[in-house]
PDB file of N, CA and C in Angstrom:
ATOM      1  N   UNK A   1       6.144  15.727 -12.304  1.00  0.00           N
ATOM      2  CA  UNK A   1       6.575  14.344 -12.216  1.00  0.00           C
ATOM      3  C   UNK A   1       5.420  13.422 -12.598  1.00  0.00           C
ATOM      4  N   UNK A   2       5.678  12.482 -13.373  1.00  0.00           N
ATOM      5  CA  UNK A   2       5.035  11.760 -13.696  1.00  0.00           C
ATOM      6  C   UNK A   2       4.638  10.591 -13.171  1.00  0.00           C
ATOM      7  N   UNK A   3       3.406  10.168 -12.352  1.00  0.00           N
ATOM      8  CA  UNK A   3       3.475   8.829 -11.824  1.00  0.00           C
ATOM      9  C   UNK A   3       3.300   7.710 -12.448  1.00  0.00           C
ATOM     10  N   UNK A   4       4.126   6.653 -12.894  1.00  0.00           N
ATOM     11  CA  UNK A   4       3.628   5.462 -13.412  1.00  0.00           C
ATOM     12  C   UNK A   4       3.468   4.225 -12.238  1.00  0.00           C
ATOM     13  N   UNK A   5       4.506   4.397 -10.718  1.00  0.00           N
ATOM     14  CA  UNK A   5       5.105   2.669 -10.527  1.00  0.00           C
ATOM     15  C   UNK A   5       4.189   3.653  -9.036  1.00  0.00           C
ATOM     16  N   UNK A   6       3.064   2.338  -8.743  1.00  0.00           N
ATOM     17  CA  UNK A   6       2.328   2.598  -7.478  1.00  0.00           C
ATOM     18  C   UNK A   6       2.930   1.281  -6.239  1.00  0.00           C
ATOM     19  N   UNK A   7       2.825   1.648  -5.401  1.00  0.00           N
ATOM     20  CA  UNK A   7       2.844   1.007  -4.173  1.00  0.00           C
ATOM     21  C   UNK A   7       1.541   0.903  -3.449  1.00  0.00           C
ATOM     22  N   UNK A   8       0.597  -0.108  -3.712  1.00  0.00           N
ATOM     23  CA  UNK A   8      -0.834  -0.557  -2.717  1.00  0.00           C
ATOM     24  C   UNK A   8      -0.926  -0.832  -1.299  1.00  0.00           C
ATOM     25  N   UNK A   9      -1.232   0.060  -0.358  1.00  0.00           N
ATOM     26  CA  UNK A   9      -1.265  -0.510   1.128  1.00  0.00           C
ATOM     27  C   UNK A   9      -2.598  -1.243   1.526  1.00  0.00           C
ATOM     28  N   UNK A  10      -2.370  -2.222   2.338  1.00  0.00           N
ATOM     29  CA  UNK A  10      -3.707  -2.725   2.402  1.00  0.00           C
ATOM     30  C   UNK A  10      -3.855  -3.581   3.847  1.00  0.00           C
ATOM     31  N   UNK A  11      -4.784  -3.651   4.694  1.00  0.00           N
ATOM     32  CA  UNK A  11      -5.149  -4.521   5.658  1.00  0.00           C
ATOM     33  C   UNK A  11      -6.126  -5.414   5.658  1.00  0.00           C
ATOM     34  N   UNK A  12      -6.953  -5.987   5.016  1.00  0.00           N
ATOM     35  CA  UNK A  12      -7.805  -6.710   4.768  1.00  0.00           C
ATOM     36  C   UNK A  12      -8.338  -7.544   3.225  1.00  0.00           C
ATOM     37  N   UNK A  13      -9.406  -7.177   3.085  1.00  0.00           N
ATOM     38  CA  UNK A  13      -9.939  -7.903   1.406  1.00  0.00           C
ATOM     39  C   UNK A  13      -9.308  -7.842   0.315  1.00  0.00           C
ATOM     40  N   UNK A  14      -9.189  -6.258   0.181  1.00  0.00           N
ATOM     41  CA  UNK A  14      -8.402  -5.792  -0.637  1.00  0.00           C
ATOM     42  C   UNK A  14      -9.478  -5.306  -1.845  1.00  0.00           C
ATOM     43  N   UNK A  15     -10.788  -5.285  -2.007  1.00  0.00           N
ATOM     44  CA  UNK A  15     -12.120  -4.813  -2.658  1.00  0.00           C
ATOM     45  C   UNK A  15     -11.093  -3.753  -3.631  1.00  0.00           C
ATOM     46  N   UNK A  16     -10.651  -2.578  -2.569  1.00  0.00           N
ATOM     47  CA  UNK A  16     -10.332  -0.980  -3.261  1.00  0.00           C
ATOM     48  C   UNK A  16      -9.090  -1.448  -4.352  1.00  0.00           C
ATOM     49  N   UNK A  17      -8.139  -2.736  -3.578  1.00  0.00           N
ATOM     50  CA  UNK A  17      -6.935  -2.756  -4.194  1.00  0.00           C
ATOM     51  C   UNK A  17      -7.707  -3.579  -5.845  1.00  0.00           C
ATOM     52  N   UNK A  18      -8.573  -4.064  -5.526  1.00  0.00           N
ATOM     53  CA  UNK A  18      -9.132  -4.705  -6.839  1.00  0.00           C
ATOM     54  C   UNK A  18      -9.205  -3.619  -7.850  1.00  0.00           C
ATOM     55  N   UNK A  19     -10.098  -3.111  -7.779  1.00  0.00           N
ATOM     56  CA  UNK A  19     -10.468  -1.904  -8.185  1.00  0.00           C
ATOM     57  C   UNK A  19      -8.919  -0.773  -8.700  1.00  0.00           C
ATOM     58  N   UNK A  20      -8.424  -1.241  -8.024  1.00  0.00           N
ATOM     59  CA  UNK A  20      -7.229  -0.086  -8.221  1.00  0.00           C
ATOM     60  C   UNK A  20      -6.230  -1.423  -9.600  1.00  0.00           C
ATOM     61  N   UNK A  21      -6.187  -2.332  -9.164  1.00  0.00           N
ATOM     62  CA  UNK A  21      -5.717  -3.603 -10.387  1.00  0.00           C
ATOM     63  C   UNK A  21      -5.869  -3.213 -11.549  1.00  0.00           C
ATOM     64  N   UNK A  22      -7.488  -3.327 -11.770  1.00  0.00           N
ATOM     65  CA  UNK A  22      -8.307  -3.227 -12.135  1.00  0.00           C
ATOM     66  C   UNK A  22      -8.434  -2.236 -13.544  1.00  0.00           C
ATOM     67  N   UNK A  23      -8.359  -0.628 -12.602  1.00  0.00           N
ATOM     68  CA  UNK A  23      -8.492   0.632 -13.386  1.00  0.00           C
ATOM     69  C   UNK A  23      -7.293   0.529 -14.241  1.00  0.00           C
ATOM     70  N   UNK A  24      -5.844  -0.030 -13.447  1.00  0.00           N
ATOM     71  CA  UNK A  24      -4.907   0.123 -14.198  1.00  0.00           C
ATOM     72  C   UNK A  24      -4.203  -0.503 -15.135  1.00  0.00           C
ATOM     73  N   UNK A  25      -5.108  -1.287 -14.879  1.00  0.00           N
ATOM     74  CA  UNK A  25      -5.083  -2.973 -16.450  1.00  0.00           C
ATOM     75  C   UNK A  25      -5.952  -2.192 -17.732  1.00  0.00           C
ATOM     76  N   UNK A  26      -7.313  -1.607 -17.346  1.00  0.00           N
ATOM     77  CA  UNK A  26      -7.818  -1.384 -18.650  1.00  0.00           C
ATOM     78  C   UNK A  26      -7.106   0.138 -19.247  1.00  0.00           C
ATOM     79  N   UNK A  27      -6.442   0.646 -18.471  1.00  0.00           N
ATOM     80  CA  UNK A  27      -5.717   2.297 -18.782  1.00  0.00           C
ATOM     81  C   UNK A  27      -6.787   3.345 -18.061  1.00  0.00           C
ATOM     82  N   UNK A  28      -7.767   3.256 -16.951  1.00  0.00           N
ATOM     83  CA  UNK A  28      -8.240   4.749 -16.526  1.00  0.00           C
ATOM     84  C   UNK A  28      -7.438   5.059 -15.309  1.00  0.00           C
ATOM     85  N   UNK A  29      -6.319   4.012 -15.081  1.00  0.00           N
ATOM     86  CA  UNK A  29      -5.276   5.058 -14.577  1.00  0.00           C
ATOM     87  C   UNK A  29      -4.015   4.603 -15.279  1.00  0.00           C
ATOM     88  N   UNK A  30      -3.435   5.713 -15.451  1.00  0.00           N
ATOM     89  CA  UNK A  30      -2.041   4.975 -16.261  1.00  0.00           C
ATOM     90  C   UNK A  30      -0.981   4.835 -15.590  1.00  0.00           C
ATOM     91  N   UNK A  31      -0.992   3.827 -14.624  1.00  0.00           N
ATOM     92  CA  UNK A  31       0.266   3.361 -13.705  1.00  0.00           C
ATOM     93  C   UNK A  31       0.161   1.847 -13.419  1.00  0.00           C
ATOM     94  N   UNK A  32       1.183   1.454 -12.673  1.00  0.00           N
ATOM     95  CA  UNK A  32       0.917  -0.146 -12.736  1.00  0.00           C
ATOM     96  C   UNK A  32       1.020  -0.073 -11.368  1.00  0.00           C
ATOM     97  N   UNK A  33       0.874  -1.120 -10.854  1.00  0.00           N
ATOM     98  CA  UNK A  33       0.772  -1.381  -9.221  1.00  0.00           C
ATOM     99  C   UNK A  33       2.494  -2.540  -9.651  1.00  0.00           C
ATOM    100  N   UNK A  34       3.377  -2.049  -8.670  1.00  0.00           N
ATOM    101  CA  UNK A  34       4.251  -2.502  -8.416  1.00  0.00           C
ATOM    102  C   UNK A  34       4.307  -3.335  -7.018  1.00  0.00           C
ATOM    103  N   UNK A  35       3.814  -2.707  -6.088  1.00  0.00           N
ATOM    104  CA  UNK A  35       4.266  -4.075  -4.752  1.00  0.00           C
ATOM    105  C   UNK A  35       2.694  -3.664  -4.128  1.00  0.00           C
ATOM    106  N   UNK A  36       2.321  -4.636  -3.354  1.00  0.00           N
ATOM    107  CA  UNK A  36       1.320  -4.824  -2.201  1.00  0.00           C
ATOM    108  C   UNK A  36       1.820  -4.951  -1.241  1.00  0.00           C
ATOM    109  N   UNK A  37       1.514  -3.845  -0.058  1.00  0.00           N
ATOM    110  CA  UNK A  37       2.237  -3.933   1.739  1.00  0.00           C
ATOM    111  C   UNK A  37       0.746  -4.126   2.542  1.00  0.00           C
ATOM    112  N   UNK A  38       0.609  -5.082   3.209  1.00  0.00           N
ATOM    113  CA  UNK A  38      -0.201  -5.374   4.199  1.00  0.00           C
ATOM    114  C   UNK A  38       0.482  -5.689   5.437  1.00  0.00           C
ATOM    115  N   UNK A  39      -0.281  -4.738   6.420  1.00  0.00           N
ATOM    116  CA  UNK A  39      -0.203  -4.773   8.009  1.00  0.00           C
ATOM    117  C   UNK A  39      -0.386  -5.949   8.632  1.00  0.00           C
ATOM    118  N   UNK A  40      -0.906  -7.096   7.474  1.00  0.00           N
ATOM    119  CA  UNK A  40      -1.779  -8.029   8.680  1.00  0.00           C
ATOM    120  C   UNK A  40      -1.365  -9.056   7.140  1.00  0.00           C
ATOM    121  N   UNK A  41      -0.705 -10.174   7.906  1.00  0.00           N
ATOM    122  CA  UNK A  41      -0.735 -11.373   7.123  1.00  0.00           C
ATOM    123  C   UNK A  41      -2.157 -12.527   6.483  1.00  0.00           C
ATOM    124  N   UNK A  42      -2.107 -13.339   6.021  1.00  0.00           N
ATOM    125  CA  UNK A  42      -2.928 -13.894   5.561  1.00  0.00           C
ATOM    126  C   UNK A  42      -4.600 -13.200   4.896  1.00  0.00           C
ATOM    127  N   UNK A  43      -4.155 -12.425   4.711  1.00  0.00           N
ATOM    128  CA  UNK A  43      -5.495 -11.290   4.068  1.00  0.00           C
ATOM    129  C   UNK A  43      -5.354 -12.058   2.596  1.00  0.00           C
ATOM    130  N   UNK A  44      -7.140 -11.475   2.047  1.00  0.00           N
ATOM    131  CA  UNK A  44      -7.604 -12.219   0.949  1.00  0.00           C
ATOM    132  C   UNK A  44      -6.722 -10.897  -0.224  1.00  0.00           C
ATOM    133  N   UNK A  45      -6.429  -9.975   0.104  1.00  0.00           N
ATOM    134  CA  UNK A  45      -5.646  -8.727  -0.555  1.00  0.00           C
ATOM    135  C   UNK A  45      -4.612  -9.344  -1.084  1.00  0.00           C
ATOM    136  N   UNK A  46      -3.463  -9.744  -0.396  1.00  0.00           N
ATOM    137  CA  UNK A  46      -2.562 -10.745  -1.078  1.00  0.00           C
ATOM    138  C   UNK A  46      -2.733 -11.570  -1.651  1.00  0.00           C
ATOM    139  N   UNK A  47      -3.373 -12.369  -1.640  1.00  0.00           N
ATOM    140  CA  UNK A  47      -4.063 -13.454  -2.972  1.00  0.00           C
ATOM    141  C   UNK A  47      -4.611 -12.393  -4.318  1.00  0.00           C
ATOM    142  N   UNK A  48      -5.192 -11.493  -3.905  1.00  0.00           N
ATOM    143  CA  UNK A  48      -5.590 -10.769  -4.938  1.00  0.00           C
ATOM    144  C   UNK A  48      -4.479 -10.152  -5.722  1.00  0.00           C
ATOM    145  N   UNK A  49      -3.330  -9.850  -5.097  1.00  0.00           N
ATOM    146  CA  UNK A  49      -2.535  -9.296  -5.533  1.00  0.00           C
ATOM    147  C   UNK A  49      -1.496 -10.508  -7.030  1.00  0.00           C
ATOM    148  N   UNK A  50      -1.399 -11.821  -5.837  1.00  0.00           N
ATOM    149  CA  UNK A  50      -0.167 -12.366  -6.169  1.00  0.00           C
ATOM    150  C   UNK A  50      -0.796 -13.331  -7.569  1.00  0.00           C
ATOM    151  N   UNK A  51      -1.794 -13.329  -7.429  1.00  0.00           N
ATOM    152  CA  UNK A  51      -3.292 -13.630  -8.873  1.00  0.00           C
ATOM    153  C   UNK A  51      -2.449 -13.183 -10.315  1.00  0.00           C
ATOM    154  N   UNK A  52      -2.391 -11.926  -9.881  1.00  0.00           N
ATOM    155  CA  UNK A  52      -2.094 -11.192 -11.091  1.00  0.00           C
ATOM    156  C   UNK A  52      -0.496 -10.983 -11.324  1.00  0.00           C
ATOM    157  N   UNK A  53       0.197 -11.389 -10.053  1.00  0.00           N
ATOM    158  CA  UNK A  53       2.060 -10.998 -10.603  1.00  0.00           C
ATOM    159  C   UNK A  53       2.538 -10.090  -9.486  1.00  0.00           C
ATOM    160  N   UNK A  54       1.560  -9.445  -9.276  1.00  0.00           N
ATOM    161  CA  UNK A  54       2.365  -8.609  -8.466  1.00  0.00           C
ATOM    162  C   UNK A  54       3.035  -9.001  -6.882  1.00  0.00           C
ATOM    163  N   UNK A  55       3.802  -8.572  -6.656  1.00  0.00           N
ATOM    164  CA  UNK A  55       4.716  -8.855  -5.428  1.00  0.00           C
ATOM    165  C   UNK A  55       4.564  -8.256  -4.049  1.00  0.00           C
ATOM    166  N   UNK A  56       4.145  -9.237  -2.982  1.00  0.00           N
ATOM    167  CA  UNK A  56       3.353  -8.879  -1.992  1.00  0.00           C
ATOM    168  C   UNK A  56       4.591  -8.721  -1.069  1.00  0.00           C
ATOM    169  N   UNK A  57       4.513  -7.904   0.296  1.00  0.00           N
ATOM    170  CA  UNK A  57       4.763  -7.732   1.445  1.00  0.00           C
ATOM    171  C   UNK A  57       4.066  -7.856   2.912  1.00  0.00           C
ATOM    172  N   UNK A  58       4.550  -8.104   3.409  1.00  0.00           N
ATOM    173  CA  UNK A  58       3.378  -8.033   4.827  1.00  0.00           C
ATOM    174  C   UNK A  58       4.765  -7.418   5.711  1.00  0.00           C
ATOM    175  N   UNK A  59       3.951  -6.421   6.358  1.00  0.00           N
ATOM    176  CA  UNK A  59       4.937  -5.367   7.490  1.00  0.00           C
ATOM    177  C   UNK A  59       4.201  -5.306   8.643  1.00  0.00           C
ATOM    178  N   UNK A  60       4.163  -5.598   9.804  1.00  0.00           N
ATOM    179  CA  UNK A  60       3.353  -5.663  10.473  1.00  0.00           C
ATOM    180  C   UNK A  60       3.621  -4.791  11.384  1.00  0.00           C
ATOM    181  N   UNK A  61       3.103  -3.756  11.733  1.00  0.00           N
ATOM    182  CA  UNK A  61       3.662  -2.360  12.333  1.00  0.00           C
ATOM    183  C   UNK A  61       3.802  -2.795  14.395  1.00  0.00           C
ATOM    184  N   UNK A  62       2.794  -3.991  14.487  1.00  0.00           N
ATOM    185  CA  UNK A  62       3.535  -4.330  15.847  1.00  0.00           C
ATOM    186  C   UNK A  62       4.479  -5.347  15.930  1.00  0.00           C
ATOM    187  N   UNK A  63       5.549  -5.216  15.080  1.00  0.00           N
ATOM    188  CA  UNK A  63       7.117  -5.640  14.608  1.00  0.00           C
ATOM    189  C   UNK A  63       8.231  -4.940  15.069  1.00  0.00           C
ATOM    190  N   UNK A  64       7.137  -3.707  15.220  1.00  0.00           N
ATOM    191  CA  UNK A  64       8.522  -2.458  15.603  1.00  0.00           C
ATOM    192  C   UNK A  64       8.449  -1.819  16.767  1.00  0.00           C
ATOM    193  N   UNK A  65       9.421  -1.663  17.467  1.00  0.00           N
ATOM    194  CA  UNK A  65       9.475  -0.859  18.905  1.00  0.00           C
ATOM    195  C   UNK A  65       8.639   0.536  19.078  1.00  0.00           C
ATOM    196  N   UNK A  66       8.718   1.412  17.886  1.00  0.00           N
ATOM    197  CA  UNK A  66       8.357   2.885  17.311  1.00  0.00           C
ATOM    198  C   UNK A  66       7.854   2.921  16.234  1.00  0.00           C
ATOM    199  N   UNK A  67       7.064   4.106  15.447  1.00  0.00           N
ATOM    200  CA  UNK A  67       6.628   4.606  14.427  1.00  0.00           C
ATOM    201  C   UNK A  67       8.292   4.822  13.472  1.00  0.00           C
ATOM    202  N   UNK A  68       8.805   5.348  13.802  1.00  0.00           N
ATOM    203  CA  UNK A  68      10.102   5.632  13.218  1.00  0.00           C
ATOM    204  C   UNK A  68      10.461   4.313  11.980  1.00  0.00           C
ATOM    205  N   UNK A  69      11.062   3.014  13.314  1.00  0.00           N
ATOM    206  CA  UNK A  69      11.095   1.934  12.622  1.00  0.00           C
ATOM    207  C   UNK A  69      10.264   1.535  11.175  1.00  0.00           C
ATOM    208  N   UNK A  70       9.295   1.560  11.899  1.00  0.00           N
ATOM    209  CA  UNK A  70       8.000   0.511  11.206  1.00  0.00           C
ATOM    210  C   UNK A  70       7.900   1.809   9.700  1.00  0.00           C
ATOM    211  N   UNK A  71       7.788   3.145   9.672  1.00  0.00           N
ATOM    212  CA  UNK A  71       7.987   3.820   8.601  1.00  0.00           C
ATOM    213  C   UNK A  71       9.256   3.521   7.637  1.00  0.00           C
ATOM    214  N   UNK A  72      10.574   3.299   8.174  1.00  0.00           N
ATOM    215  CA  UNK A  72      11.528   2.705   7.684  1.00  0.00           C
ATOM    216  C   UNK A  72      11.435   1.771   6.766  1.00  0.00           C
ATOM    217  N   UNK A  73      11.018   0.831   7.779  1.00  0.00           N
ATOM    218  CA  UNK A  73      10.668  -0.342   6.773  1.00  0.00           C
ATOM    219  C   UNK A  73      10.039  -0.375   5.706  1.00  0.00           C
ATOM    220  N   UNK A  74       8.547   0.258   5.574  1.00  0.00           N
ATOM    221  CA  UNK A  74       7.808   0.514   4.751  1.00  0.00           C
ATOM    222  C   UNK A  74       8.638   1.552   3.523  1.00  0.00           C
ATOM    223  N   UNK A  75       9.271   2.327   4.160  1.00  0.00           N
ATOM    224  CA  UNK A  75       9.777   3.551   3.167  1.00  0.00           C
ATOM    225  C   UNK A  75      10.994   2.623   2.044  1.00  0.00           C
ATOM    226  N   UNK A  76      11.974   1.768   2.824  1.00  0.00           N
ATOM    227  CA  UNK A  76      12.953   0.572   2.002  1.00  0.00           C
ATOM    228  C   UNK A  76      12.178  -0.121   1.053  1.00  0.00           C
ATOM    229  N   UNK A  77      10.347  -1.138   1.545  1.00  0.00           N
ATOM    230  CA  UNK A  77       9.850  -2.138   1.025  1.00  0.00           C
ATOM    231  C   UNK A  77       9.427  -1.023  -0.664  1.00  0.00           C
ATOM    232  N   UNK A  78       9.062   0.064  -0.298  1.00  0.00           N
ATOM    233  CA  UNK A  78       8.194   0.746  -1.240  1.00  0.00           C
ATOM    234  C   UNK A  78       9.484   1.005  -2.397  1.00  0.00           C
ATOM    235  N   UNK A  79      10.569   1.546  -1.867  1.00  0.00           N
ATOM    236  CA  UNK A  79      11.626   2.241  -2.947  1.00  0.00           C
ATOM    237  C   UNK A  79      12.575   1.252  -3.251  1.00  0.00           C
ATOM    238  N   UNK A  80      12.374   0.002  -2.568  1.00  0.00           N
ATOM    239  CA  UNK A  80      12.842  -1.576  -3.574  1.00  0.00           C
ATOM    240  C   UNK A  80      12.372  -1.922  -4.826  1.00  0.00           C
ATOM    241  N   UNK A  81      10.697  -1.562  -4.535  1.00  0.00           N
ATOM    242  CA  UNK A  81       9.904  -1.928  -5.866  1.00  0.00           C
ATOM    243  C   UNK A  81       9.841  -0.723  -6.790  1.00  0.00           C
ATOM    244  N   UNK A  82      10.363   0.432  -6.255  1.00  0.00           N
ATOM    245  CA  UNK A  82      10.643   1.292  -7.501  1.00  0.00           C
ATOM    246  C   UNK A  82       9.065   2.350  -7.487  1.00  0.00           C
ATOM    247  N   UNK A  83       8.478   1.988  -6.491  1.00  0.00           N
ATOM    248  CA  UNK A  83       7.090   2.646  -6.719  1.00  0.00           C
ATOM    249  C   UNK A  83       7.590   4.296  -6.152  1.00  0.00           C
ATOM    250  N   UNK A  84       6.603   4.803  -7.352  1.00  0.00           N
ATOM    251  CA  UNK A  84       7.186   6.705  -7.011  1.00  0.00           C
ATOM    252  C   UNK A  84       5.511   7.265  -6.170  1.00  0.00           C
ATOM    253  N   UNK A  85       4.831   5.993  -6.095  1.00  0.00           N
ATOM    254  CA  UNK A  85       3.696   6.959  -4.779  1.00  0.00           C
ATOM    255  C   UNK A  85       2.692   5.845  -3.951  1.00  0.00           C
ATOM    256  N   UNK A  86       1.887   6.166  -3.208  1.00  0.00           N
ATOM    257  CA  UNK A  86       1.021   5.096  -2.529  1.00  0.00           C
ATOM    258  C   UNK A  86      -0.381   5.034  -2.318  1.00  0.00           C
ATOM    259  N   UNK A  87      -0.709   3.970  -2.669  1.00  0.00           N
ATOM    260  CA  UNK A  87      -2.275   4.474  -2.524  1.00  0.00           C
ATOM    261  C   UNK A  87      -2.838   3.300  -1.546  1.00  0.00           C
ATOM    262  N   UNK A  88      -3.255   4.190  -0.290  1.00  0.00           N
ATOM    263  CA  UNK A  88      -3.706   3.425   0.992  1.00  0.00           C
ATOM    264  C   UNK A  88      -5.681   2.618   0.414  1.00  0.00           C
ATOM    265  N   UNK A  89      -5.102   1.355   0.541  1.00  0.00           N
ATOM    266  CA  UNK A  89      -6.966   0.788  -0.245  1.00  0.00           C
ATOM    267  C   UNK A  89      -7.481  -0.102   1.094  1.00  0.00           C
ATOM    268  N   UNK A  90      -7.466   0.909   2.179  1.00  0.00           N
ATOM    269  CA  UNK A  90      -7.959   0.104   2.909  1.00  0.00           C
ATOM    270  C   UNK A  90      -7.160  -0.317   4.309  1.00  0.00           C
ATOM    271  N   UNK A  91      -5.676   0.417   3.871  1.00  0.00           N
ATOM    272  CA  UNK A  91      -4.991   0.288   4.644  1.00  0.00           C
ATOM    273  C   UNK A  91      -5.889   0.812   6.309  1.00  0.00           C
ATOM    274  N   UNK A  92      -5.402   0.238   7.523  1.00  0.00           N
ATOM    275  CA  UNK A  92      -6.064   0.715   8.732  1.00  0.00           C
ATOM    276  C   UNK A  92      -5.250   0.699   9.468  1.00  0.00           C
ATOM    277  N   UNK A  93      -4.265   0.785   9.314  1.00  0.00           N
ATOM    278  CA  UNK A  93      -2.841   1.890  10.499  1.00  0.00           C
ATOM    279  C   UNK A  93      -2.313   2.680  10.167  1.00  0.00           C
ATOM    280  N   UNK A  94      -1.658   3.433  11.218  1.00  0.00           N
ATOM    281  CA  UNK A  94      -1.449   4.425  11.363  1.00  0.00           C
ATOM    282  C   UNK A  94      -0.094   4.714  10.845  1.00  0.00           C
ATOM    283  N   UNK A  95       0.177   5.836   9.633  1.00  0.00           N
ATOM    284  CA  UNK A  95       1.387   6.329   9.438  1.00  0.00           C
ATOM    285  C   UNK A  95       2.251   7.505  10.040  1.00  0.00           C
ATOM    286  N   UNK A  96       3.391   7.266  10.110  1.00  0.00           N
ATOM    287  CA  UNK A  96       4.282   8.656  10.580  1.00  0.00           C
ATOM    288  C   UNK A  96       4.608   9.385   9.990  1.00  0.00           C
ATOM    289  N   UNK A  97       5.050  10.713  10.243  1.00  0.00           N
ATOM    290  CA  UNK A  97       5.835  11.721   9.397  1.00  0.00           C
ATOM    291  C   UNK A  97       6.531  11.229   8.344  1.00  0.00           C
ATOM    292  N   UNK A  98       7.676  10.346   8.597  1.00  0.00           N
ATOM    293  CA  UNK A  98       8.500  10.155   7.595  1.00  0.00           C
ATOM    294  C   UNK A  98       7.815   9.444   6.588  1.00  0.00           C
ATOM    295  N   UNK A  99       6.904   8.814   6.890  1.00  0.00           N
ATOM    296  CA  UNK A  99       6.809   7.851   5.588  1.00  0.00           C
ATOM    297  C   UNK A  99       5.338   8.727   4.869  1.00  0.00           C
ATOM    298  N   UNK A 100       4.831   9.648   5.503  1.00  0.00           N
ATOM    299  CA  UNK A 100       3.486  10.438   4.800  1.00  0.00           C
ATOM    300  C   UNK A 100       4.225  11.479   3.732  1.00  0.00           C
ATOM    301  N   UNK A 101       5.466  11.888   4.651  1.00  0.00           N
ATOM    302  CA  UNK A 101       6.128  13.182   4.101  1.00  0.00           C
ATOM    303  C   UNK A 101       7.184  12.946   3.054  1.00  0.00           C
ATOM    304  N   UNK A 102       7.417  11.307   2.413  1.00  0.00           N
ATOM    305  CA  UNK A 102       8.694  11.027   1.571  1.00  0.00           C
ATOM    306  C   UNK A 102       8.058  10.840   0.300  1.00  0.00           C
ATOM    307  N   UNK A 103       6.273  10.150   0.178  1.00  0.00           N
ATOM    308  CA  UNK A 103       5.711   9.626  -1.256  1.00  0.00           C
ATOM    309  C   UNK A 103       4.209  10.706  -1.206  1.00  0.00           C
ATOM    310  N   UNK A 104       4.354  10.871  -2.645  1.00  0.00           N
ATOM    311  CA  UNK A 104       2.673  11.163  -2.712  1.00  0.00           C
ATOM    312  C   UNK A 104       1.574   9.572  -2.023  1.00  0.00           C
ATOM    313  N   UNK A 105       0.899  10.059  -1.690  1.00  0.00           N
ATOM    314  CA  UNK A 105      -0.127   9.039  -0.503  1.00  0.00           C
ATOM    315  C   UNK A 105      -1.611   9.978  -1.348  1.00  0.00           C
ATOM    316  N   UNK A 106      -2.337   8.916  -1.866  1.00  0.00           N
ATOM    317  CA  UNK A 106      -4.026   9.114  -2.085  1.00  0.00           C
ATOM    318  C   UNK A 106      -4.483   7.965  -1.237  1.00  0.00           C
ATOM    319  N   UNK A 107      -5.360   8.192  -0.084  1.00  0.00           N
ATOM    320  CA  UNK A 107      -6.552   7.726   0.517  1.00  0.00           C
ATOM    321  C   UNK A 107      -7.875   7.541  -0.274  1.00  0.00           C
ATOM    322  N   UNK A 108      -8.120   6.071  -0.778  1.00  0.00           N
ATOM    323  CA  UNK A 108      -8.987   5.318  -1.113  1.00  0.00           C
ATOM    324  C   UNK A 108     -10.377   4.627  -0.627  1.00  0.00           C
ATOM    325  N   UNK A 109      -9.875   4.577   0.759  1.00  0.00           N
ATOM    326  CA  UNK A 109     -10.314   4.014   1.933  1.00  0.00           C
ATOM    327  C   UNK A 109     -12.059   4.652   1.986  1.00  0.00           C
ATOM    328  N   UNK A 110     -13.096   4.372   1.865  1.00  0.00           N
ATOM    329  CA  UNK A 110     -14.398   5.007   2.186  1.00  0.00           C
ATOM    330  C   UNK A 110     -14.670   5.427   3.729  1.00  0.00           C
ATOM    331  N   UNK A 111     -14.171   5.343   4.591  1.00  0.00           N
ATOM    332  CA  UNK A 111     -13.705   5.773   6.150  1.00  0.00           C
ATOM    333  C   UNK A 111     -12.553   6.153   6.723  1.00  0.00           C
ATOM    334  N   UNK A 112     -12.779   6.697   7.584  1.00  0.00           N
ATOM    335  CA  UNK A 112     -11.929   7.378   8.275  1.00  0.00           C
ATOM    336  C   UNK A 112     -11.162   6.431   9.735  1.00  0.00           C
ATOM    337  N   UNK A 113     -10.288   6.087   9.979  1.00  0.00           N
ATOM    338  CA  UNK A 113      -9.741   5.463  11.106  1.00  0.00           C
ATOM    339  C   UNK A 113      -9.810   5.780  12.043  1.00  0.00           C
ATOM    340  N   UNK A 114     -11.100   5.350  13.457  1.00  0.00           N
ATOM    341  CA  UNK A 114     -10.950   5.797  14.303  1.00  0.00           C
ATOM    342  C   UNK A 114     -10.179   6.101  14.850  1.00  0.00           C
ATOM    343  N   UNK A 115     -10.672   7.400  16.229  1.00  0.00           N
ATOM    344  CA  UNK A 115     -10.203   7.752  16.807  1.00  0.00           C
ATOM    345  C   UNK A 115      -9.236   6.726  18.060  1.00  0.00           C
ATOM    346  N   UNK A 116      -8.446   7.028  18.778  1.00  0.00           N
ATOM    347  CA  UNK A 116      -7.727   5.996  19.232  1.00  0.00           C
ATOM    348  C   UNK A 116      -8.052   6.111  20.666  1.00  0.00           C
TER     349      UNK A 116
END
């Protein structure tokens, strides 16, 4: 399978999601970034995003009663925009089964999310 249509997760600056813009504007990756999902509203990530066209989300995972939900949501926002995988740039919450186990997911992130 071929990936072209990405889905960007993000909680903050958005530095990695630049970078990920970025690679895929000049061709060293050959996919486009289709939607931006951030956990946390007003991040400089969404500006970065909506700069260039692309179409932002904010999901805020304490929105939802459960992990279940809040994967839901995310799993609808991602396969609206048509994106066939995800690349976490920074993202810093926590995903569930369903939504790790439905898209290819590459971790971008230079750390690891603490322990809880």
């Amino acid at each position: 399978m071929r990936i072209e249509k990405l889905a960007v997760m993000v909680s903050g600056g958005g530095t990695n999601l630049q970078a990920v813009l970025d690679a895929c504007a000049d061709g060293r990756i050959p996919a486009q970034v289709v939607c931006v999902i951030s956990s946390k509203p007003g991040v400089f990530a969404l500006e970065r995003a909506q700069k260039v066209g692309v179409p932002t989300a904010v999901i805020k995972p304490r929105d939802y009663t459960n992990q279940q939900d809040h994967d839901a949501a995310v799993i609808e926002t991602i396969e609206r925009f048509g994106a066939q995988a995800v690349v976490l740039a920074g993202y810093m919450s926590i995903l569930g089964p369903d939504l790790v186990h439905h898209f290819p997911i590459v971790n971008i992130h230079p750390a690891l999310i603490p322990s809880l």
